[in-house]
Each structure stands twice: as structure tokens, then as C-alpha cells.
PDB file of N, CA and C in Angstrom:
ATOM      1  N   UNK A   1    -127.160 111.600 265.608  1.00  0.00           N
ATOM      2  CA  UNK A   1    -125.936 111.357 266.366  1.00  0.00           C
ATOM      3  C   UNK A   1    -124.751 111.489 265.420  1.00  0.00           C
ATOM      4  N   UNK A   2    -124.277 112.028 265.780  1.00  0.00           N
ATOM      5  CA  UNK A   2    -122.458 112.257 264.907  1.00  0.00           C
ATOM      6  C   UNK A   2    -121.732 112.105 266.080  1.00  0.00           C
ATOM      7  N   UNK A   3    -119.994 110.887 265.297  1.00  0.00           N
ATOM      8  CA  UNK A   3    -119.213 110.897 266.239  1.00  0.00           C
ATOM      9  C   UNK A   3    -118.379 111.827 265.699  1.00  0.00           C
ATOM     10  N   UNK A   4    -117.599 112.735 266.865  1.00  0.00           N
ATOM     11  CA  UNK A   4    -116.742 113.343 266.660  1.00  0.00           C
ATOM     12  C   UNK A   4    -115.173 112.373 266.122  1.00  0.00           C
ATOM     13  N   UNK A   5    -114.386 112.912 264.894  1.00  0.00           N
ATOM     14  CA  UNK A   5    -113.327 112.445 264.761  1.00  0.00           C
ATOM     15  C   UNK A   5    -113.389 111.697 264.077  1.00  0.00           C
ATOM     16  N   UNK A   6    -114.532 110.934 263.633  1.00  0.00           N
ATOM     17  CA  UNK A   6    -114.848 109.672 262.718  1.00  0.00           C
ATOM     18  C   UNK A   6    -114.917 110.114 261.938  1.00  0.00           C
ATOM     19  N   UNK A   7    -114.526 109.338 260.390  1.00  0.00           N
ATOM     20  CA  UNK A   7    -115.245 109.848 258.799  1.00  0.00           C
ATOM     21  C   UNK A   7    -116.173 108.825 258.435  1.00  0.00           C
ATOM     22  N   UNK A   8    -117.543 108.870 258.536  1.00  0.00           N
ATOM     23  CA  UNK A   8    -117.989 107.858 258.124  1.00  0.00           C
ATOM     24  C   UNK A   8    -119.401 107.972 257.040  1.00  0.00           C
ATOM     25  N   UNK A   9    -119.622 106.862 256.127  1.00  0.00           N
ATOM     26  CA  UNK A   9    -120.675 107.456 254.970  1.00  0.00           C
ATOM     27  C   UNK A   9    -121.216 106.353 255.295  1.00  0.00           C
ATOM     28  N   UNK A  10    -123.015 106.368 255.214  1.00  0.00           N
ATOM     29  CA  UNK A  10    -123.772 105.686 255.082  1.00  0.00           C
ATOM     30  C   UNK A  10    -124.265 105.556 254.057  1.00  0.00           C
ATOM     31  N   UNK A  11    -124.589 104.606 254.057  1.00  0.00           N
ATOM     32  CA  UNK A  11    -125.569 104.252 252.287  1.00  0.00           C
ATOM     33  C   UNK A  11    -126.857 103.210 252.370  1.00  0.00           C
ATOM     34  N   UNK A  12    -128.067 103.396 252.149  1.00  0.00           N
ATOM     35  CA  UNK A  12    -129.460 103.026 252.616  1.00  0.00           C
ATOM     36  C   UNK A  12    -129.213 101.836 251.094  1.00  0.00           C
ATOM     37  N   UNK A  13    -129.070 100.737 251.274  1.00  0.00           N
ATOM     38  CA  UNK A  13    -129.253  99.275 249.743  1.00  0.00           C
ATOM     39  C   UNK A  13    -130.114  98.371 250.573  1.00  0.00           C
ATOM     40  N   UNK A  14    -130.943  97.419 249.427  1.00  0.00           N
ATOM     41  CA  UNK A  14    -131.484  96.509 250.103  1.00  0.00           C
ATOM     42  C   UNK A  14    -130.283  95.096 250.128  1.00  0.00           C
ATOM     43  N   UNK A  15    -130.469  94.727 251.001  1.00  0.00           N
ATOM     44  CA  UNK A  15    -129.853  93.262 251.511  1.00  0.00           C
ATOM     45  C   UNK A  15    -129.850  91.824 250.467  1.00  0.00           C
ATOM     46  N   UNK A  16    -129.511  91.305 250.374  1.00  0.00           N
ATOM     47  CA  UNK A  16    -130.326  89.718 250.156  1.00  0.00           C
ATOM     48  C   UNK A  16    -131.177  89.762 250.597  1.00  0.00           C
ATOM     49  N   UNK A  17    -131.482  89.503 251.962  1.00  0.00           N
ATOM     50  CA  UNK A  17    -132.252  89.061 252.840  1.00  0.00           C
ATOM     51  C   UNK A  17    -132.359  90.254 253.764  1.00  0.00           C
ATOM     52  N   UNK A  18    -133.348  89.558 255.174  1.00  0.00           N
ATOM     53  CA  UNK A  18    -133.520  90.057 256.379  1.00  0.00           C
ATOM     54  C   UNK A  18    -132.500  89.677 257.705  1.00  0.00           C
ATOM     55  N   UNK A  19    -131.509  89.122 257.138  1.00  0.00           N
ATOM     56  CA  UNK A  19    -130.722  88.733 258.059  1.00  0.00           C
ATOM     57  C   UNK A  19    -130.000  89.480 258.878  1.00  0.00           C
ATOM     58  N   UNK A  20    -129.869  90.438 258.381  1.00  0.00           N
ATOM     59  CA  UNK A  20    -129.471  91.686 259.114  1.00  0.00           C
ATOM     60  C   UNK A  20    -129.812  93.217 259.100  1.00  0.00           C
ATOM     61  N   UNK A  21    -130.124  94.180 259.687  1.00  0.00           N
ATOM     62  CA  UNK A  21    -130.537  95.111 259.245  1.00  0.00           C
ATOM     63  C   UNK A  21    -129.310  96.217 259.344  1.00  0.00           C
ATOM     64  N   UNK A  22    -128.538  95.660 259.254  1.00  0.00           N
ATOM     65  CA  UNK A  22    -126.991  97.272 259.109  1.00  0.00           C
ATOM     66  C   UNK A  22    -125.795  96.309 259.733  1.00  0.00           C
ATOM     67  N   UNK A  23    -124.705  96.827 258.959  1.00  0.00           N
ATOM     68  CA  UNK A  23    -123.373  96.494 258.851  1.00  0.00           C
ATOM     69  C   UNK A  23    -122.514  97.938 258.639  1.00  0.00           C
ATOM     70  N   UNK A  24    -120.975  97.614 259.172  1.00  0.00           N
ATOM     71  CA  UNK A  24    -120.489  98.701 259.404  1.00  0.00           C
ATOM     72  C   UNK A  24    -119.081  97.735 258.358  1.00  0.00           C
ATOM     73  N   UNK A  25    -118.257  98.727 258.017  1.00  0.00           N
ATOM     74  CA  UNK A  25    -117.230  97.900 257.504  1.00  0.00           C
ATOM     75  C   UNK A  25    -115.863  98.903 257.570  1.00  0.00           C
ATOM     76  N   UNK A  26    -115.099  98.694 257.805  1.00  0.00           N
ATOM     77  CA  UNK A  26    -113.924  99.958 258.275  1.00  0.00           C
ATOM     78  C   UNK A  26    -112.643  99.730 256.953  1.00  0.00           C
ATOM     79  N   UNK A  27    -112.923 100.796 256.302  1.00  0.00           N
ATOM     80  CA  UNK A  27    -111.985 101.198 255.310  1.00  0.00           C
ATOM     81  C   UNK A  27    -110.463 101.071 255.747  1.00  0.00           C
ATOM     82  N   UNK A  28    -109.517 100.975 254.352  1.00  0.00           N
ATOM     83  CA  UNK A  28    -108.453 101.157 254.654  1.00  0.00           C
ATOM     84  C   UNK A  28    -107.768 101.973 254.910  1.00  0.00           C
ATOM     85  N   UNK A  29    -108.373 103.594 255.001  1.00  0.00           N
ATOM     86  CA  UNK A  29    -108.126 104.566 255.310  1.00  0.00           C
ATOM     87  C   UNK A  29    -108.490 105.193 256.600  1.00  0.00           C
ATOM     88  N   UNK A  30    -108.973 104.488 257.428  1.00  0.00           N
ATOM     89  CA  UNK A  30    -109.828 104.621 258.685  1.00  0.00           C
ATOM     90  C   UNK A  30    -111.136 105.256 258.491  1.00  0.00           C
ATOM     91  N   UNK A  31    -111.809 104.919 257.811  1.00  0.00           N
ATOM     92  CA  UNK A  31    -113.207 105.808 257.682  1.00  0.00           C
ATOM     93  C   UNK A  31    -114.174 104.407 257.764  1.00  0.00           C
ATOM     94  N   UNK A  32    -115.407 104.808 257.710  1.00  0.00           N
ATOM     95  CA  UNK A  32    -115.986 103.832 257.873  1.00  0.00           C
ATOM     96  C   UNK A  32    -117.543 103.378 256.910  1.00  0.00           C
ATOM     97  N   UNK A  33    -117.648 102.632 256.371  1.00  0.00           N
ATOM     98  CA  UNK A  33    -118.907 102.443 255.776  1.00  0.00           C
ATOM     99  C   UNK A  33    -119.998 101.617 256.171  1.00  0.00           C
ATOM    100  N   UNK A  34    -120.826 102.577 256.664  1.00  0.00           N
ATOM    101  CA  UNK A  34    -122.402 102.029 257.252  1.00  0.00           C
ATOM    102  C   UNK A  34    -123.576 101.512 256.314  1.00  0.00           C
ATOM    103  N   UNK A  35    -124.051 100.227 256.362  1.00  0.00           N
ATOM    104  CA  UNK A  35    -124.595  99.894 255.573  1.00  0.00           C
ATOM    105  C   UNK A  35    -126.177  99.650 256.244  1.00  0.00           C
ATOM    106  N   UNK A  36    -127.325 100.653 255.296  1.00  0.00           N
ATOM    107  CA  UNK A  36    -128.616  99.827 256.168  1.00  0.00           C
ATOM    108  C   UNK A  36    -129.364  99.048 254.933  1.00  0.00           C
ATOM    109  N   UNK A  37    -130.022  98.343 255.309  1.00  0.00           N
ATOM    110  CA  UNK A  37    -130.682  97.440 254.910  1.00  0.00           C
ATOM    111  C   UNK A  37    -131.946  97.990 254.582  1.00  0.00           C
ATOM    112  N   UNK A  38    -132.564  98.366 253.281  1.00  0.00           N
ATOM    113  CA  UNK A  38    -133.836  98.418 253.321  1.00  0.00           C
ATOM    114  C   UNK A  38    -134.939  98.382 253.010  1.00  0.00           C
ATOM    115  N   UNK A  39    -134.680  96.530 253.512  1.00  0.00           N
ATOM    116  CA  UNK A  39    -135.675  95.872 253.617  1.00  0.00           C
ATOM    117  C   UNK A  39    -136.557  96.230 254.877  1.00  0.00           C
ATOM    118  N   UNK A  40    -135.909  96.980 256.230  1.00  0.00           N
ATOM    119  CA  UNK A  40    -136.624  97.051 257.308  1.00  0.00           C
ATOM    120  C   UNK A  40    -136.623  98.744 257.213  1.00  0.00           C
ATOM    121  N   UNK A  41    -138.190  98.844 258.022  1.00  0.00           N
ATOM    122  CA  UNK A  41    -138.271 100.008 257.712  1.00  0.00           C
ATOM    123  C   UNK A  41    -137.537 101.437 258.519  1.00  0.00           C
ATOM    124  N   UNK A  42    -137.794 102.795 257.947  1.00  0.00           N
ATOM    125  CA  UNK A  42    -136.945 103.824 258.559  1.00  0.00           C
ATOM    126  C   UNK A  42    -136.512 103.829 260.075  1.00  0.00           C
ATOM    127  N   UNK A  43    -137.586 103.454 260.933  1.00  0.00           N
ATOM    128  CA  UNK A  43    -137.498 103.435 262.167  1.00  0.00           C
ATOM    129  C   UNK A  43    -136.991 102.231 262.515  1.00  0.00           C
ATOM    130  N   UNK A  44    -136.420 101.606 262.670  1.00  0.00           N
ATOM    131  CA  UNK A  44    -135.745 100.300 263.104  1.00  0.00           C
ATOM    132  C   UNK A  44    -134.275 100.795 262.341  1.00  0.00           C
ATOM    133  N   UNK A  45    -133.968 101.419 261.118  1.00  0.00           N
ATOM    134  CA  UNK A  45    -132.733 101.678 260.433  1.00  0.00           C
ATOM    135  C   UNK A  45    -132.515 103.210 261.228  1.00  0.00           C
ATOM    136  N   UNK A  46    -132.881 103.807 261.675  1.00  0.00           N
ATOM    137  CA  UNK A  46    -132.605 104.784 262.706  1.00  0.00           C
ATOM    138  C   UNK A  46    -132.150 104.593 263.527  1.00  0.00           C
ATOM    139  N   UNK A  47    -132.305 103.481 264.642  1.00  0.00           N
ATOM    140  CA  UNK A  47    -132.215 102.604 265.906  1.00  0.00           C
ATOM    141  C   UNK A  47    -130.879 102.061 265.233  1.00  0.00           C
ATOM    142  N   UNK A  48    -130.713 101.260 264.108  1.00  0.00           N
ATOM    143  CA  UNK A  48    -129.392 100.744 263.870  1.00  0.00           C
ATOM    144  C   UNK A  48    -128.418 101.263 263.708  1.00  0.00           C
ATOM    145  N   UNK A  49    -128.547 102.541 262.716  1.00  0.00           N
ATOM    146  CA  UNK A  49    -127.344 103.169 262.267  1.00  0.00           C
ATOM    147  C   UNK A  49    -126.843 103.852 263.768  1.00  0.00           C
ATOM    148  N   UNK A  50    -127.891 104.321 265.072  1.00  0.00           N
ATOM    149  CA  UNK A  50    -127.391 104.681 266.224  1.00  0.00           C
ATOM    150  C   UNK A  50    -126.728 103.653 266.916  1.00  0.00           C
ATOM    151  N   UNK A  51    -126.940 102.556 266.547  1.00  0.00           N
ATOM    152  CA  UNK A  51    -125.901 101.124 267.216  1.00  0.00           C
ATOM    153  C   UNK A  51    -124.619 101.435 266.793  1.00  0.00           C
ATOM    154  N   UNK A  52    -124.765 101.549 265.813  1.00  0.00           N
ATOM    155  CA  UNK A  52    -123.230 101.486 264.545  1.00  0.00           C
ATOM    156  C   UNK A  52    -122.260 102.399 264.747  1.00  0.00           C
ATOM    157  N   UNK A  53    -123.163 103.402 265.254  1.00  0.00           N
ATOM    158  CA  UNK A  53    -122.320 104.513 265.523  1.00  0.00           C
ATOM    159  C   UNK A  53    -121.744 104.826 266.850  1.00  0.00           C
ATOM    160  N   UNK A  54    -122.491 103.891 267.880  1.00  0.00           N
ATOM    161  CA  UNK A  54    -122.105 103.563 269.082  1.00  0.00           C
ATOM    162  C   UNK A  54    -120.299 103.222 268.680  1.00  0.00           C
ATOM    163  N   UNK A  55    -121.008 102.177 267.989  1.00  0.00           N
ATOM    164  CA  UNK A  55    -119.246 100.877 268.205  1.00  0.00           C
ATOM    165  C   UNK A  55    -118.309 101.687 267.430  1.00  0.00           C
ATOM    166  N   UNK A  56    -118.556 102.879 266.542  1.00  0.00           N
ATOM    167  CA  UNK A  56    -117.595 103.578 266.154  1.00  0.00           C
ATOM    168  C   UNK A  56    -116.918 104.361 267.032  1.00  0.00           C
ATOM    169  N   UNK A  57    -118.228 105.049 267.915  1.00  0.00           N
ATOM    170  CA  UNK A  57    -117.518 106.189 269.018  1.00  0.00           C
ATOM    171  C   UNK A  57    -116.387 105.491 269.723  1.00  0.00           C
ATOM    172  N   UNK A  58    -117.191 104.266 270.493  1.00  0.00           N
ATOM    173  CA  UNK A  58    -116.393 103.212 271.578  1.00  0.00           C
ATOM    174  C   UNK A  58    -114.867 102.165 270.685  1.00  0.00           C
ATOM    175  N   UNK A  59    -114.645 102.788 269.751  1.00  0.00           N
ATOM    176  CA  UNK A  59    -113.101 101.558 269.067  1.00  0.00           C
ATOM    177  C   UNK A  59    -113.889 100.660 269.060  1.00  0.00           C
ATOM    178  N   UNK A  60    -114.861 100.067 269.112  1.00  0.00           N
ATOM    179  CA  UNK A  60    -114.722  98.624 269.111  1.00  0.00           C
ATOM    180  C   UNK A  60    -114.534  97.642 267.799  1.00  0.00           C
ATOM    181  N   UNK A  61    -114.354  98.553 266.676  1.00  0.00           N
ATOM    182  CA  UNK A  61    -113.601  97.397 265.457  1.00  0.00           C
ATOM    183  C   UNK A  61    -112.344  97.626 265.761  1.00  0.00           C
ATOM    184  N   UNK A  62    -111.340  98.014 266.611  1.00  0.00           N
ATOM    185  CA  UNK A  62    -110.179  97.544 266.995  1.00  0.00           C
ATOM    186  C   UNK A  62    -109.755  97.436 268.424  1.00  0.00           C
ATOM    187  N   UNK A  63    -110.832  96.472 268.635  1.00  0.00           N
ATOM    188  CA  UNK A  63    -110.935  96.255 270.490  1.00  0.00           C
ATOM    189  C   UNK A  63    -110.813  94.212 270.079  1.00  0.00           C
ATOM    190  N   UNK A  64    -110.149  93.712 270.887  1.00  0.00           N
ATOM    191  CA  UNK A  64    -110.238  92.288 271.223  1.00  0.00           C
ATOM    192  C   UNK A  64    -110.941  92.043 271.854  1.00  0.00           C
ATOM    193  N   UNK A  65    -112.389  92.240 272.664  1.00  0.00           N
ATOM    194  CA  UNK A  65    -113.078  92.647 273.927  1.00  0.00           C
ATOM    195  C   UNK A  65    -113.950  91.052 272.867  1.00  0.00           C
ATOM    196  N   UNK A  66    -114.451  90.619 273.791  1.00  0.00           N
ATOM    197  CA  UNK A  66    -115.258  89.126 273.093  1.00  0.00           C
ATOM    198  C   UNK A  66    -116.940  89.964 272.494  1.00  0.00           C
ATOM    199  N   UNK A  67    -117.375  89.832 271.405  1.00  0.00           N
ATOM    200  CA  UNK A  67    -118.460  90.648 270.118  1.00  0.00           C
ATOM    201  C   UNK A  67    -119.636  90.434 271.899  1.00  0.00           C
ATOM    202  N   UNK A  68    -119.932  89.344 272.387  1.00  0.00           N
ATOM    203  CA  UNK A  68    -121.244  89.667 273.300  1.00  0.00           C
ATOM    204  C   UNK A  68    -120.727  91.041 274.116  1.00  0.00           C
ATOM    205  N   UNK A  69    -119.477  91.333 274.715  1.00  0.00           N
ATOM    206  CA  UNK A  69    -119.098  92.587 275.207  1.00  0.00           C
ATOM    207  C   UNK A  69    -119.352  93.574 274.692  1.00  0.00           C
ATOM    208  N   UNK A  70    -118.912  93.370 273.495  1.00  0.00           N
ATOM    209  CA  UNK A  70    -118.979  94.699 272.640  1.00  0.00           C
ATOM    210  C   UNK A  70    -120.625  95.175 271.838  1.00  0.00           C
ATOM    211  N   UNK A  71    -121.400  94.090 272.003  1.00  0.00           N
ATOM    212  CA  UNK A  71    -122.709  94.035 271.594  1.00  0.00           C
ATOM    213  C   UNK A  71    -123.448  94.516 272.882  1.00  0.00           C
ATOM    214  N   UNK A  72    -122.896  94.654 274.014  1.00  0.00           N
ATOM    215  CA  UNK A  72    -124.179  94.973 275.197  1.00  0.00           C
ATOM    216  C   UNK A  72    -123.624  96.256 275.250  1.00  0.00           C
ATOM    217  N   UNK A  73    -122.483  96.620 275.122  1.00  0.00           N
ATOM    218  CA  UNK A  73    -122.042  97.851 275.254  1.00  0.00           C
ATOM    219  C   UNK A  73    -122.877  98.907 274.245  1.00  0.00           C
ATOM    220  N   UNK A  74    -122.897  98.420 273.476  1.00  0.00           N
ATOM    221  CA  UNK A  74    -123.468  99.397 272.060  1.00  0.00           C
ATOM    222  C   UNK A  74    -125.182  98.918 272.419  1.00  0.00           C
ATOM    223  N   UNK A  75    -125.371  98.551 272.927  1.00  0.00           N
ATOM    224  CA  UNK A  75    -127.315  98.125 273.335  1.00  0.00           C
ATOM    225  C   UNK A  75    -127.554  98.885 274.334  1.00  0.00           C
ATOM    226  N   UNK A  76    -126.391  99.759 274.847  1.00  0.00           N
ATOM    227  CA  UNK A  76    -126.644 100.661 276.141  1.00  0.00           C
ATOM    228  C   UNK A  76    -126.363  99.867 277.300  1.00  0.00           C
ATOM    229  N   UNK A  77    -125.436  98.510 277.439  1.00  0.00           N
ATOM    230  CA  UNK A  77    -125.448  97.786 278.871  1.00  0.00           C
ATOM    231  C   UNK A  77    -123.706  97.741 279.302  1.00  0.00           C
ATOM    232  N   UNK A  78    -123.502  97.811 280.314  1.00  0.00           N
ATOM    233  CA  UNK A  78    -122.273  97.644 280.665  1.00  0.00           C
ATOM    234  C   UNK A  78    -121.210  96.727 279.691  1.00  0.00           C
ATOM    235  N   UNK A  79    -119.794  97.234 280.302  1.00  0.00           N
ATOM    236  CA  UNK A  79    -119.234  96.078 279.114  1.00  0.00           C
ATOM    237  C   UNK A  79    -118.887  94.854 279.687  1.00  0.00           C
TER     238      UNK A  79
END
């Protein structure tokens, strides 16, 4: 999946922990840095980085929309 219009770099590090398996973090330049975790394996970090890239397509790091909105939206569910 590629979003159109986005600049964004991923980078595969292990975590601390299992607490999360991918984080996104939005530069000061508007680009964006995807982070997977890996501690969990390829297929589950496939599934994530396609989350991540959801909430990039959809604005939602500069949406006020309440995170459960913006979390069902990017899970494939209405907003």
C-alpha cells in the first residue's frame, strides 16, 4: 500500500517491550516516521504498517475526531 502525497519512511527496531507493535510519528516537515516493532513477527508488522498507513491516507494526526473514531476507522469500521 502507498499513500499518494505522503513522504513517509519506515524503519523495522525492536521495542522495549511488546506493548505495541508500530507507531507512526509526524515530522516537522510533514513527512512521517513509521515505526515497527520487531519483536512481533513479519505478518502481524504487515497488518500494522497497513493500519499506519490508513491514518496517514485519512489526516487523522491532524483530525480532533476522539482516537476510538479514528481507531475504527483505520480497523476498516465506520467513523
Amino acid at each position: 500500500m502507498m499513500v499518494e502525497g505522503a513522504d513517509y519512511f519506515v524503519y523495522r527496531i525492536p521495542f522495549a517491550n511488546r506493548a505495541n507493535p508500530a507507531m507512526t510519528v509526524v515530522n516537522d516537515d510533514g513527512t512521517f516516521d513509521i515505526y515497527l516493532n520487531t519483536l512481533f513477527d513479519d505478518a502481524r508488522l504487515a497488518r500494522e504498517l497497513r493500519h499506519e498507513l490508513i491514518h496517514i491516507e485519512h489526516d487523522h494526526f491532524y483530525s480532533n475526531a476522539p482516537i476510538e473514531s479514528l481507531e475504527r476507522e483505520a480497523k476498516g469500521g465506520a467513523k
